[in-house]
C-alpha atoms as a PDB file:
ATOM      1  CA  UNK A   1       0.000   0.000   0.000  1.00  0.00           C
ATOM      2  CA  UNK A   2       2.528   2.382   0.507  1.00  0.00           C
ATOM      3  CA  UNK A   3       4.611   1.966  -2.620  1.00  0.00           C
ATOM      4  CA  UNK A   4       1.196   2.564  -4.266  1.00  0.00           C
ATOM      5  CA  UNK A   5       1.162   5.987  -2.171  1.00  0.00           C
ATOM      6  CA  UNK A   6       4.418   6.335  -2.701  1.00  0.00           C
ATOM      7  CA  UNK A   7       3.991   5.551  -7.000  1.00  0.00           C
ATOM      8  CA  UNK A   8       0.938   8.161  -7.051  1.00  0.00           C
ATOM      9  CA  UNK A   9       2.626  11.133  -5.305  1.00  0.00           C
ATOM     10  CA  UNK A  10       5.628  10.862  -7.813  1.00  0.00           C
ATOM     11  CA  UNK A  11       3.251  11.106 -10.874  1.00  0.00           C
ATOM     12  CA  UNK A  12       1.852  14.394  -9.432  1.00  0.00           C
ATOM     13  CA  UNK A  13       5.107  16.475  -9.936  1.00  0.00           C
ATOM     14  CA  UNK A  14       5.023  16.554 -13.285  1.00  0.00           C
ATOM     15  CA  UNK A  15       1.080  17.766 -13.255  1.00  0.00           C
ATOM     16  CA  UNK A  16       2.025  20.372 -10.830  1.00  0.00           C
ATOM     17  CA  UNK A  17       4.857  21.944 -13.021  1.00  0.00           C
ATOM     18  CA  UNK A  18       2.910  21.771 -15.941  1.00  0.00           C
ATOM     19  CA  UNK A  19       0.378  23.530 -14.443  1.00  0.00           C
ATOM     20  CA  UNK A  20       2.160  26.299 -13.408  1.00  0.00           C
ATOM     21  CA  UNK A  21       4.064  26.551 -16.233  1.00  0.00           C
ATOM     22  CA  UNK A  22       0.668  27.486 -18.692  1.00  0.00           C
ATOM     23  CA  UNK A  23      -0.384  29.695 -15.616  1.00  0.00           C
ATOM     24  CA  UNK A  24       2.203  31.599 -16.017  1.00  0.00           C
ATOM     25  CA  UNK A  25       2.638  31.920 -19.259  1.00  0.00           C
ATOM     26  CA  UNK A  26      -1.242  32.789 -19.538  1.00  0.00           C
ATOM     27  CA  UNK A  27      -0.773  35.172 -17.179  1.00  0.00           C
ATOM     28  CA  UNK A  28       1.816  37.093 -19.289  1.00  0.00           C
ATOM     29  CA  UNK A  29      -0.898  36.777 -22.053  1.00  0.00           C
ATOM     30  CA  UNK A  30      -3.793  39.197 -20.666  1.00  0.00           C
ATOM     31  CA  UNK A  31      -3.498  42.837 -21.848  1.00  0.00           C
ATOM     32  CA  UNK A  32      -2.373  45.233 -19.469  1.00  0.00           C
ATOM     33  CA  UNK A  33       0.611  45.846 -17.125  1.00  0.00           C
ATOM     34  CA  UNK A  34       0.557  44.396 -13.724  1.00  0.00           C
ATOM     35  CA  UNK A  35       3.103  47.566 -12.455  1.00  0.00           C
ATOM     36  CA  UNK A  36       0.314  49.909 -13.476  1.00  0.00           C
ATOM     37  CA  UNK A  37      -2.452  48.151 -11.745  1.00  0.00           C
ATOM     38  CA  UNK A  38      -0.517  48.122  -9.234  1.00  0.00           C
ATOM     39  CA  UNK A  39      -0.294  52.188  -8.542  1.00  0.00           C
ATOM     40  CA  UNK A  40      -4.129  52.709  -9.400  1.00  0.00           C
ATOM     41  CA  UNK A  41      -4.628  50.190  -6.285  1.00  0.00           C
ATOM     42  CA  UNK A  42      -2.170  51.931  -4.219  1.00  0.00           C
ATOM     43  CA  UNK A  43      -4.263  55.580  -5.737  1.00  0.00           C
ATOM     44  CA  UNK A  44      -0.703  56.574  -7.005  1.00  0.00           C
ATOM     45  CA  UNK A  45      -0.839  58.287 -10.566  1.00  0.00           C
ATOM     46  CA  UNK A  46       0.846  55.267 -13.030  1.00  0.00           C
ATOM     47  CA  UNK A  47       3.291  57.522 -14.578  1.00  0.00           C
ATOM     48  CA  UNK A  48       5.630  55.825 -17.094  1.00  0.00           C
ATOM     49  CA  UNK A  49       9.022  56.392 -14.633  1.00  0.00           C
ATOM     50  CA  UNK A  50       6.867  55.074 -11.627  1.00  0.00           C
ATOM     51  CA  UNK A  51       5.779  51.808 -14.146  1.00  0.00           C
ATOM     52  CA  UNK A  52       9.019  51.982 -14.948  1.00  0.00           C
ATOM     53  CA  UNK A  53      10.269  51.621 -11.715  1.00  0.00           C
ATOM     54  CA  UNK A  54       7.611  49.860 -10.137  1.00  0.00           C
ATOM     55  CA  UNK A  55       8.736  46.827 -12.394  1.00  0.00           C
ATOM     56  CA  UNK A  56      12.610  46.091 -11.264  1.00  0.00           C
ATOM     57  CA  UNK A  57      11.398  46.615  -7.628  1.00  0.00           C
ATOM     58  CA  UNK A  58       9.060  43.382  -8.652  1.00  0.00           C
ATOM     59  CA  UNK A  59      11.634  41.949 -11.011  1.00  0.00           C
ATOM     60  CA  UNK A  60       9.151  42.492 -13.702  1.00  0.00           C
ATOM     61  CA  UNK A  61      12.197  43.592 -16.022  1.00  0.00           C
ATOM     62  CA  UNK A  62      13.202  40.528 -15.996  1.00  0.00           C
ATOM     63  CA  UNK A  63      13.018  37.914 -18.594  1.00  0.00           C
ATOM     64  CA  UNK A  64      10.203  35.662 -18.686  1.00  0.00           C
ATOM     65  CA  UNK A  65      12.453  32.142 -17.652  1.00  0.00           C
ATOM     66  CA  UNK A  66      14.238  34.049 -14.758  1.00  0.00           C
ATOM     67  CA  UNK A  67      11.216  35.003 -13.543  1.00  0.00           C
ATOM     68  CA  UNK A  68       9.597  31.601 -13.163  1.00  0.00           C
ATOM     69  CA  UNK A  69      12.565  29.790 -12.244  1.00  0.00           C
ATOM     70  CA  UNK A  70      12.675  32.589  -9.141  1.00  0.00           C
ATOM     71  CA  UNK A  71       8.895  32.160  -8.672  1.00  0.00           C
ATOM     72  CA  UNK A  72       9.457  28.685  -8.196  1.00  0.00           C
ATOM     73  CA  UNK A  73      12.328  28.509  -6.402  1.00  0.00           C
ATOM     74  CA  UNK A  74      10.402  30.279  -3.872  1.00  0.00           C
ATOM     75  CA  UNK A  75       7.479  27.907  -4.102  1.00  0.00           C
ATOM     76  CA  UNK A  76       9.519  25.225  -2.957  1.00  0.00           C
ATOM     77  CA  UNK A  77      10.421  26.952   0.080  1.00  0.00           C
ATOM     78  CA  UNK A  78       6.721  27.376   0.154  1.00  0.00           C
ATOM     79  CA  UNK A  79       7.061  30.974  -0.450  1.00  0.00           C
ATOM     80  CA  UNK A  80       4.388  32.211  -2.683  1.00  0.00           C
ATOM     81  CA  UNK A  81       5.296  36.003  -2.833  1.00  0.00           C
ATOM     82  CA  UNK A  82       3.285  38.744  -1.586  1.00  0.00           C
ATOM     83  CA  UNK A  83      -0.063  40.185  -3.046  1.00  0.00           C
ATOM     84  CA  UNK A  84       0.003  43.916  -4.929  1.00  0.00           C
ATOM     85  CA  UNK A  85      -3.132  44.745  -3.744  1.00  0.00           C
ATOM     86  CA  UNK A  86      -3.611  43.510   0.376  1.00  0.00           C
ATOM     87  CA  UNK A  87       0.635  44.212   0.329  1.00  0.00           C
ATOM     88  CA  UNK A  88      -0.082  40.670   2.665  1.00  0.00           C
ATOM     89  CA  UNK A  89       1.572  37.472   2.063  1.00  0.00           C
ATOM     90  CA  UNK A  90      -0.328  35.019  -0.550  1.00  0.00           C
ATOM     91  CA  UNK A  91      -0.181  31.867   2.399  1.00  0.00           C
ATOM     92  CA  UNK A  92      -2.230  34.940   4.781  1.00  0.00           C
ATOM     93  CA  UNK A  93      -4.701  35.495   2.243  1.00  0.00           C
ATOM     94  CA  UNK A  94      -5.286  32.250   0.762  1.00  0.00           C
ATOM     95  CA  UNK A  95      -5.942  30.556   4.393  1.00  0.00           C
ATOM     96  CA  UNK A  96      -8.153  33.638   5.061  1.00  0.00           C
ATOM     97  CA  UNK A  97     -10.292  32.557   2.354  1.00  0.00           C
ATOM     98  CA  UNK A  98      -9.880  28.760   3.219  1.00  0.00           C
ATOM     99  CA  UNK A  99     -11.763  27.946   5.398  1.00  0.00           C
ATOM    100  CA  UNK A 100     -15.321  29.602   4.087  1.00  0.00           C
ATOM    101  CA  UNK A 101     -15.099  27.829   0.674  1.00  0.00           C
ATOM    102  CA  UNK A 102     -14.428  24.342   3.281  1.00  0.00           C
ATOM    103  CA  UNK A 103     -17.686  25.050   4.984  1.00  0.00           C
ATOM    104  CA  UNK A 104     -18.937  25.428   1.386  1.00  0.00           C
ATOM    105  CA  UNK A 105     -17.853  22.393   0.176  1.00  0.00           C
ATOM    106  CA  UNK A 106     -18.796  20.221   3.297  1.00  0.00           C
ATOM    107  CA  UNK A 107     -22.233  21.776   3.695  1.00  0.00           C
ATOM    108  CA  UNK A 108     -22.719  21.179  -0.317  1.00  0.00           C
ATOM    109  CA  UNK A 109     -21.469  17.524  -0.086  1.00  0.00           C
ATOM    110  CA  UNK A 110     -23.798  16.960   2.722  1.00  0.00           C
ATOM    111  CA  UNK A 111     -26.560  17.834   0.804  1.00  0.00           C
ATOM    112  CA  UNK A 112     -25.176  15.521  -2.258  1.00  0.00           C
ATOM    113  CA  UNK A 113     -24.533  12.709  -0.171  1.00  0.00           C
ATOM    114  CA  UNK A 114     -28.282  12.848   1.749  1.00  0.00           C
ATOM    115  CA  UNK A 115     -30.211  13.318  -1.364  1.00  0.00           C
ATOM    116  CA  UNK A 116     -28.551  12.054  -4.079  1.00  0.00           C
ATOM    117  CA  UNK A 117     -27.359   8.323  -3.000  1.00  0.00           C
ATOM    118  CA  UNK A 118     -31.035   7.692  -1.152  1.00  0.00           C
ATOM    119  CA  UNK A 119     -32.915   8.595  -4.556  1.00  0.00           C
ATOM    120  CA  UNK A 120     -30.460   7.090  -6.515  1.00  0.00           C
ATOM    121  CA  UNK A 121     -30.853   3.661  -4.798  1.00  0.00           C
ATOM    122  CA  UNK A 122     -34.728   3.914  -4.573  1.00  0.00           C
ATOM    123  CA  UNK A 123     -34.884   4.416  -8.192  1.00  0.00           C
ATOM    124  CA  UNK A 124     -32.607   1.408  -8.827  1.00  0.00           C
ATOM    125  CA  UNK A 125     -34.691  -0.851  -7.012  1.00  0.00           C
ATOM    126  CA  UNK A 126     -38.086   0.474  -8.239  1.00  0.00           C
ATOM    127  CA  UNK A 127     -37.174   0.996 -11.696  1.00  0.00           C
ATOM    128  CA  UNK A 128     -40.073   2.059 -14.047  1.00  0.00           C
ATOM    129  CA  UNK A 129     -42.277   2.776 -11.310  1.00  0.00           C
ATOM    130  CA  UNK A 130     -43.184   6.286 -10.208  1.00  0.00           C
ATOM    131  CA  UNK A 131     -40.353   7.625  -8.048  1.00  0.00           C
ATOM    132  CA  UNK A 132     -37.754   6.251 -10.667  1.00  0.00           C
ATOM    133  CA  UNK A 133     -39.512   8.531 -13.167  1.00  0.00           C
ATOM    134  CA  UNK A 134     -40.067  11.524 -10.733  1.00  0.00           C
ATOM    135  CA  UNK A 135     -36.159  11.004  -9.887  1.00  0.00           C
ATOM    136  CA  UNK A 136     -35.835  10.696 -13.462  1.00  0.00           C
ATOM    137  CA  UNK A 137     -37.413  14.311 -13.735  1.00  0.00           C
ATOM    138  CA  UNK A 138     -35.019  15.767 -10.611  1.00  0.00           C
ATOM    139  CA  UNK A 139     -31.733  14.494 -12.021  1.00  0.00           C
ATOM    140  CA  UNK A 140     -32.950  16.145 -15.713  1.00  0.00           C
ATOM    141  CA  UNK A 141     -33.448  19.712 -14.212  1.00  0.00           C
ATOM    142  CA  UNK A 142     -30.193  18.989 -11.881  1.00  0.00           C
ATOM    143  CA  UNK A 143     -27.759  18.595 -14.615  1.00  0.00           C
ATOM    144  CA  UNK A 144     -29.346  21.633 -17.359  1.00  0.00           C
ATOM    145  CA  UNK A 145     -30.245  24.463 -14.868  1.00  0.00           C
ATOM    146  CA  UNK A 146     -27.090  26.637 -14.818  1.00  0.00           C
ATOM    147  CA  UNK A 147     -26.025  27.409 -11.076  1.00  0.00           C
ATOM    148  CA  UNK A 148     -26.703  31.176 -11.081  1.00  0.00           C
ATOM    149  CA  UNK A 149     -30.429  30.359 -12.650  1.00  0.00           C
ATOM    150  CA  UNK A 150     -31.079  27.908  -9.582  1.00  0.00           C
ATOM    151  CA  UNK A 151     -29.614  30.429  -7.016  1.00  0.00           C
ATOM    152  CA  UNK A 152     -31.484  33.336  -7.793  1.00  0.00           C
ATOM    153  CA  UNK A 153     -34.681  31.070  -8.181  1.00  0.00           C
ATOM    154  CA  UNK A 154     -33.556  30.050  -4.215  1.00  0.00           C
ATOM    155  CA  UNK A 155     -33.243  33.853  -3.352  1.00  0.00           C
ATOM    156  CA  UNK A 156     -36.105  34.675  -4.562  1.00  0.00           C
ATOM    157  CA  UNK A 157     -38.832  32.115  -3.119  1.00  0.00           C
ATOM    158  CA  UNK A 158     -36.902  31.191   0.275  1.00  0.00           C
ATOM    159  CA  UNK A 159     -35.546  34.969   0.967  1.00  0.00           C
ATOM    160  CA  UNK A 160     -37.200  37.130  -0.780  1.00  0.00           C
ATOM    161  CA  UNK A 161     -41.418  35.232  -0.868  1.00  0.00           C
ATOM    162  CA  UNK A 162     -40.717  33.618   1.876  1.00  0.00           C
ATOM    163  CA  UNK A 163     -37.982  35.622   4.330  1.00  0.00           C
ATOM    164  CA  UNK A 164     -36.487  32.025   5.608  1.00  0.00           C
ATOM    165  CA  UNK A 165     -32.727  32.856   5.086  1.00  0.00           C
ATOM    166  CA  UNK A 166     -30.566  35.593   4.398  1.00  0.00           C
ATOM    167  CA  UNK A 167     -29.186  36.244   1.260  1.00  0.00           C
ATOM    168  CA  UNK A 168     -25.531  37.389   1.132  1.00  0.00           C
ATOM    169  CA  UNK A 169     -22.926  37.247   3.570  1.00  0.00           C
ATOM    170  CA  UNK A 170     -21.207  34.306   6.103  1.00  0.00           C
ATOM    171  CA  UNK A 171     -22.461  34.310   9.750  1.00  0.00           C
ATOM    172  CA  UNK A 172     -24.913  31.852  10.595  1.00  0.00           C
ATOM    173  CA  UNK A 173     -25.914  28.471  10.064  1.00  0.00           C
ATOM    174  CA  UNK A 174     -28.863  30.028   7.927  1.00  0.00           C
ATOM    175  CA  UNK A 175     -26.312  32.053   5.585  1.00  0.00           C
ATOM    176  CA  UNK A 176     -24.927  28.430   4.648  1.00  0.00           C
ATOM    177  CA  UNK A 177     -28.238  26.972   3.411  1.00  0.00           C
ATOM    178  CA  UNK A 178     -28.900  28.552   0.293  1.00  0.00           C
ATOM    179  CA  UNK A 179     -25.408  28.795  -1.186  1.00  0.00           C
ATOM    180  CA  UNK A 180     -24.439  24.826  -0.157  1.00  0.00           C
ATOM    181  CA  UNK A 181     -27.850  24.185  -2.019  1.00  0.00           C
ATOM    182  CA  UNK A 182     -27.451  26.058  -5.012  1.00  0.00           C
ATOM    183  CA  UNK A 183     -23.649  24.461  -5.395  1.00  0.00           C
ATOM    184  CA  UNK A 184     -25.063  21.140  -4.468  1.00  0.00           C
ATOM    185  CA  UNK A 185     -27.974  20.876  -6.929  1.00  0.00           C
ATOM    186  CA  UNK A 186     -25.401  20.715  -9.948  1.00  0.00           C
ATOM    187  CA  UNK A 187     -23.850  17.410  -8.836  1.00  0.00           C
ATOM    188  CA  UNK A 188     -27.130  15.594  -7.132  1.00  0.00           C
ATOM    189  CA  UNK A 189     -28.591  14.704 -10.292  1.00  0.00           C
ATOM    190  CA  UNK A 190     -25.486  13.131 -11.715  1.00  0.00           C
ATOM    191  CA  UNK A 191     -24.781  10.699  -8.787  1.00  0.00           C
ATOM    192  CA  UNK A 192     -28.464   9.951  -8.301  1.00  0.00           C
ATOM    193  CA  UNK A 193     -27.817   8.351 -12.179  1.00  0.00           C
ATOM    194  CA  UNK A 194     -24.753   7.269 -11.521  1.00  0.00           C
ATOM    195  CA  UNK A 195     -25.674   5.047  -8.345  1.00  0.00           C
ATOM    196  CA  UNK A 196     -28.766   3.708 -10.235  1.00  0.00           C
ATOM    197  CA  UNK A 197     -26.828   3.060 -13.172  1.00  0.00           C
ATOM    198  CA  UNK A 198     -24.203   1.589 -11.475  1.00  0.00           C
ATOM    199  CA  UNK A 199     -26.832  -0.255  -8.935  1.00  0.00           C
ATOM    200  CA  UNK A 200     -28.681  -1.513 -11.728  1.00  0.00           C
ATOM    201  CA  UNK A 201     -25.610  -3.434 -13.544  1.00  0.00           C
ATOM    202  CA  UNK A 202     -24.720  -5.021 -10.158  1.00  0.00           C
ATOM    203  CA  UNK A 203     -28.417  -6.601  -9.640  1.00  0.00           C
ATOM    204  CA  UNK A 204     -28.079  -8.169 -13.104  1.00  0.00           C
ATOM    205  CA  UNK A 205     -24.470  -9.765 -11.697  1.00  0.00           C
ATOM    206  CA  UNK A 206     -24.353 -13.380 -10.955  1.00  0.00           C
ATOM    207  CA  UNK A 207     -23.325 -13.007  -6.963  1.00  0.00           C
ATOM    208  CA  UNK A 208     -26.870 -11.651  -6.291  1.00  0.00           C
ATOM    209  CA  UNK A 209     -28.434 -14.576  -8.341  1.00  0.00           C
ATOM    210  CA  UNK A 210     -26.415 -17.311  -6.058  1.00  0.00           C
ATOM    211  CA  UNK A 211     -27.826 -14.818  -2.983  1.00  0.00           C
ATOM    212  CA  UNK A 212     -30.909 -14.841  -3.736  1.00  0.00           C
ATOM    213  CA  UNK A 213     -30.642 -18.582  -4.750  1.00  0.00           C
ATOM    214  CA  UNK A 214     -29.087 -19.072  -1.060  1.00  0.00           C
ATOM    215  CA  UNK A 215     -32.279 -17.318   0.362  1.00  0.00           C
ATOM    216  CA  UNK A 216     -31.345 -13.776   1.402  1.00  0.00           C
ATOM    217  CA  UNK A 217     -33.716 -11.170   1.613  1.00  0.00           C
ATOM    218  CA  UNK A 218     -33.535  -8.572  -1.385  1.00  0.00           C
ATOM    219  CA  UNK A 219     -32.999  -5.780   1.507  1.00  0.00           C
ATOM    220  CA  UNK A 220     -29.687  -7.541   2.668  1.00  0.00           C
ATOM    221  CA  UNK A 221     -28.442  -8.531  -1.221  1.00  0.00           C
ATOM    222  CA  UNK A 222     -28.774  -4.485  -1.780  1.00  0.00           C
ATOM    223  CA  UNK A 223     -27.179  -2.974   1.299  1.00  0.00           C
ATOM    224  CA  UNK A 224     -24.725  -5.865   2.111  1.00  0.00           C
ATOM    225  CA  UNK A 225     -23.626  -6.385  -1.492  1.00  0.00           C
ATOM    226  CA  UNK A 226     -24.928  -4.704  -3.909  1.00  0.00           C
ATOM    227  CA  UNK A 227     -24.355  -1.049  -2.793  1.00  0.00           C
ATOM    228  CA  UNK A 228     -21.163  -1.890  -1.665  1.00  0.00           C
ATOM    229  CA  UNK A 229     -19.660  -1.744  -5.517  1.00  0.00           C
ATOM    230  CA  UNK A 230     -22.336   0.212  -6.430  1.00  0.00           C
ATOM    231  CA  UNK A 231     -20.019   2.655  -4.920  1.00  0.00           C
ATOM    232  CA  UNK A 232     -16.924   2.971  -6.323  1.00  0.00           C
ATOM    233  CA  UNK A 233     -17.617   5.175  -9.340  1.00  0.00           C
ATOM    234  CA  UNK A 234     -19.808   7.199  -7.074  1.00  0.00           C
ATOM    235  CA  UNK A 235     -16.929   7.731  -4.927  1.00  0.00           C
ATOM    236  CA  UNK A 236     -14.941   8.490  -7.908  1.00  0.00           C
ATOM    237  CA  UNK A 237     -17.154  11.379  -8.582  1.00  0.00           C
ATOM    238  CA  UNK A 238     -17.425  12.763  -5.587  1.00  0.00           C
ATOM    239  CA  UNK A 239     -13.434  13.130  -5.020  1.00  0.00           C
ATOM    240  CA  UNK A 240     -13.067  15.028  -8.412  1.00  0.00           C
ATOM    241  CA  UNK A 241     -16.466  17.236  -7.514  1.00  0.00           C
ATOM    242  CA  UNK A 242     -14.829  17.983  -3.711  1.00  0.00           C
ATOM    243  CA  UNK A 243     -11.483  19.235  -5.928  1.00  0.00           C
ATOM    244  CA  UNK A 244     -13.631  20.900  -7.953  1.00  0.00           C
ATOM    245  CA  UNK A 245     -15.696  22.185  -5.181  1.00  0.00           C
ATOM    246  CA  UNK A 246     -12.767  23.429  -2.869  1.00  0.00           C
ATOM    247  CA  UNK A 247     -10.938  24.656  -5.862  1.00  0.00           C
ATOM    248  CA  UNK A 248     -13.382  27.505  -5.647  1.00  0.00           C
ATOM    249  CA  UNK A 249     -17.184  27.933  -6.496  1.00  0.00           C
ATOM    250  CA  UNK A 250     -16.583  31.446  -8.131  1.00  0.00           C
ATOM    251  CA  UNK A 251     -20.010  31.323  -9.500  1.00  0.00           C
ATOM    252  CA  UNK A 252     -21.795  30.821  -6.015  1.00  0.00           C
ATOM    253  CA  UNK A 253     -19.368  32.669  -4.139  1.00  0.00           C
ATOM    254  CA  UNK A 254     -20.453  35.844  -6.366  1.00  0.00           C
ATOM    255  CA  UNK A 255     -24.007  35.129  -6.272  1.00  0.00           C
ATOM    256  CA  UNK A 256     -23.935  35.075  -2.407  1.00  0.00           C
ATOM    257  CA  UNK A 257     -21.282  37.459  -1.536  1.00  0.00           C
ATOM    258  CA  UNK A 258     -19.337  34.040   0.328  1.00  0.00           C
ATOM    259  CA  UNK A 259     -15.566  35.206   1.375  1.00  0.00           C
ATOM    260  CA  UNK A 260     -14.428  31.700  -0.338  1.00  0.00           C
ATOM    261  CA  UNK A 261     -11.299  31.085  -2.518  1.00  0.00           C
ATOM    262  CA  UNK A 262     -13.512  31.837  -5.777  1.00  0.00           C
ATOM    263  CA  UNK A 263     -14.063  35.336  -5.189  1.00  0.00           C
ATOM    264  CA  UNK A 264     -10.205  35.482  -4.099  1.00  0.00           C
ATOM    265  CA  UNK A 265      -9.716  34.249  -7.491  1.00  0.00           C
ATOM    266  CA  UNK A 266     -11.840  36.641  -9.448  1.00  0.00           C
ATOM    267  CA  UNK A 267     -10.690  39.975  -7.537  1.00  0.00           C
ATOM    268  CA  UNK A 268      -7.127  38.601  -8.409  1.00  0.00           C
ATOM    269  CA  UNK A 269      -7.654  38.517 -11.915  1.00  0.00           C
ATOM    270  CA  UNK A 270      -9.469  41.576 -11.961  1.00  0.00           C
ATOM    271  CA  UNK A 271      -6.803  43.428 -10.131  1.00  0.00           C
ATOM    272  CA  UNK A 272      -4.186  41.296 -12.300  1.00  0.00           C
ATOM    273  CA  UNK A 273      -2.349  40.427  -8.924  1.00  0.00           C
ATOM    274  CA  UNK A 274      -0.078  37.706 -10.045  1.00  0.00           C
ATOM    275  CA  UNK A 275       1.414  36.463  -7.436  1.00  0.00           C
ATOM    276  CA  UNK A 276      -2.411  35.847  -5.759  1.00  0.00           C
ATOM    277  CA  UNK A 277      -3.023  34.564  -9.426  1.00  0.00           C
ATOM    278  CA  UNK A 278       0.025  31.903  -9.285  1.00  0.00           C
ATOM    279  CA  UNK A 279      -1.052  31.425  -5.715  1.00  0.00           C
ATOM    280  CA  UNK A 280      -4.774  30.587  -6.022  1.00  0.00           C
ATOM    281  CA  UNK A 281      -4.129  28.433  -9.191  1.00  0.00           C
ATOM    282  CA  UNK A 282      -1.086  26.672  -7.730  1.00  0.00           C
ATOM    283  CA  UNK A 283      -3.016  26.032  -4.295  1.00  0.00           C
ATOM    284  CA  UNK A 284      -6.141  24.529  -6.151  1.00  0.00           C
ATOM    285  CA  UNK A 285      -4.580  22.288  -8.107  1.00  0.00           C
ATOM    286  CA  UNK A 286      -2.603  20.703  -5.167  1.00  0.00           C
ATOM    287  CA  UNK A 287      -6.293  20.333  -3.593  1.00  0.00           C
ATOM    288  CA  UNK A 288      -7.790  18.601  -6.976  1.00  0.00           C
ATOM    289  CA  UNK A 289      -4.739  16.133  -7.007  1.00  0.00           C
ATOM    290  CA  UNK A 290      -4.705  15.120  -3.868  1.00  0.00           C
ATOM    291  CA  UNK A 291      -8.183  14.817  -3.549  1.00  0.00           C
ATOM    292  CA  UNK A 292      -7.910  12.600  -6.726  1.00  0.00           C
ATOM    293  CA  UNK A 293      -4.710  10.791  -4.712  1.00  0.00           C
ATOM    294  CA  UNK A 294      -7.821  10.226  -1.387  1.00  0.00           C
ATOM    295  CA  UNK A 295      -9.770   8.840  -4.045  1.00  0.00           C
ATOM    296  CA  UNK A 296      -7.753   6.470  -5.738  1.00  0.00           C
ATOM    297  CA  UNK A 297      -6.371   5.039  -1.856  1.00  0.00           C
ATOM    298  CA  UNK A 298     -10.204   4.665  -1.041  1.00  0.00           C
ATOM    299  CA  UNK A 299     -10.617   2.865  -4.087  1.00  0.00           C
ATOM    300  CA  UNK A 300      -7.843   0.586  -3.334  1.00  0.00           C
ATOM    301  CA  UNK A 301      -9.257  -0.338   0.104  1.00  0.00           C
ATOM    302  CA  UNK A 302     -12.808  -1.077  -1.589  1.00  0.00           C
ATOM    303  CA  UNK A 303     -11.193  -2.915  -4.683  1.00  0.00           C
ATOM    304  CA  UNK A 304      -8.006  -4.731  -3.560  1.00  0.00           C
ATOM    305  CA  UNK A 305      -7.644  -5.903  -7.174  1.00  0.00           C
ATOM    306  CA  UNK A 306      -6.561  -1.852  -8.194  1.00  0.00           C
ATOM    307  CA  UNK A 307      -4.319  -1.720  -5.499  1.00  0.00           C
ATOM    308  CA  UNK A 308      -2.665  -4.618  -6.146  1.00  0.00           C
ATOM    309  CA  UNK A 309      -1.859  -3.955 -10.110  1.00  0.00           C
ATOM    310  CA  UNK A 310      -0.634  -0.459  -8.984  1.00  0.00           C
ATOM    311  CA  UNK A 311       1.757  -2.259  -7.190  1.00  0.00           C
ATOM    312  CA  UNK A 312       3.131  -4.649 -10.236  1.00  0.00           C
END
């Protein structure tokens, strides 16, 4: 198990680099200079000897390959640089945004998890009848209503018609409902498919014909078996949707005014603060690989058989 560990880390490196590589040469892409930006933020007039200067003090003079080679020669000492426009460190503001776009993404899987896997069994086992096609109905308007569509339908019956939560902002409990909802809807009707699909295929295997030949009950062939390796692509799913998730939610984060890594993200852009830029894209992509890496060990531990030909 831990040469498999050991095997996956390894063939993250070259993901990583890669990754920051086309960041950074993207970011040199979008019209506009950085050093100017830079002295609107800080209200100073952007005259072309304060650019001018402005860019050695940030080593912006310098050619392209020096500059990434410095970037990340610092990101190995885990330094990502400071931001133009807080004048804080990257590490400050990135954790400062951390842990609201967590609460995000654990309140949203919640709501995936309790909704999704219950319908998504039900309508395995009672397929054709009425709550498979009702379910069918859900998972339709799930996976083809865009996210900001479904969140302003939320704000508008529950806060606005109805006055049950508050719209915009992070305090409560209540200020967690809508957005976790509205970033939660996306994914529910794709793993309520999923686990019927995947549900359905395993009731047509021949272990639950020798169980049910044996004499189990239907109820024990489903949860003891059947759901069992129903699972695994579920699971899957779910550990590229949490990367995708805690990567940032820009679109929900905007809608409801949530402090979270997406709205980091945009204002960085905006601004065209590149070190928050190489910092917010660097820092997400370690969180979508490794949750990828969680997967693929949870995997293992459910399906011996992928662990072991990792380790050939």
């Amino acid at each position: 198990m831990g040469w498999f560990i050991v095997k996956r880390l390894t063939s993250l490196i070259p993901i990583l680099l890669g990754i920051s590589l086309i960041t950074f040469i993207l970011l040199h892409l979008i019209p506009g200079d950085p050093a100017a930006a830079y002295l609107r933020i800080s209200h100073i007039p952007p005259t072309d000897e304060a650019v001018a200067a402005l860019r050695v003090e940030l080593g912006l003079n310098k050619p392209l390959y020096i500059q990434y080679l410095e970037w990340l020669g610092k990101v190995l000492q885990l330094d990502l640089g400071m931001s133009y426009v807080s004048k804080n460190s990257v590490w400050d503001e990135i954790l400062l945004h951390l842990f609201p776009t967590i609460q995000l993404t654990c309140a949203s899987l919640i709501f995936i998890v309790v909704i999704s896997l219950p319908i998504g069994m039900i309508s395995a086992i009672y397929k054709g009848k009425m709550v498979d096609q009702v379910s069918r109905i859900v998972a339709f308007a799930s996976v083809s209503m865009p996210t900001f569509w479904f969140g302003f339908l939320l704000i508008y019956f529950l806060s606005v018609k109805l006055d049950l939560f508050p719209v915009l902002g992070r305090g409560t409990l209540a200020h967690l409902v809508l957005p976790s909802l509205t970033l939660a809807f996306g994914y529910i009707g794709t793993y309520m498919r999923l686990l019927r699909a995947s549900m359905l295929e395993n009731l047509n295997e021949s272990f639950v014909m020798y169980a049910r030949a044996r004499g189990l009950r239907q109820r024990l062939i489903v949860s003891r078996h059947v759901l069992k390796k129903s699972l695994l692509p579920v699971i899957t799913g779910l550990g590229m949707s949490l990367g995708n998730m805690l990567g940032g939610a820009v679109i929900v984060e905007t809608i409801f005014a949530w402090p979270g890594m997406g709205q980091l993200f945009v204002t960085s852009i905006l601004n065209q603060d590149y070190p928050m830029i190489q910092g917010c894209v660097l820092f997400m992509s370690v969180t979508f690989v490794v949750c990828n890496l969680l997967v693929d060990v949870t995997y293992s531990f459910l399906d011996p058989r992928i662990r072991w030909e990792g380790e050939k």
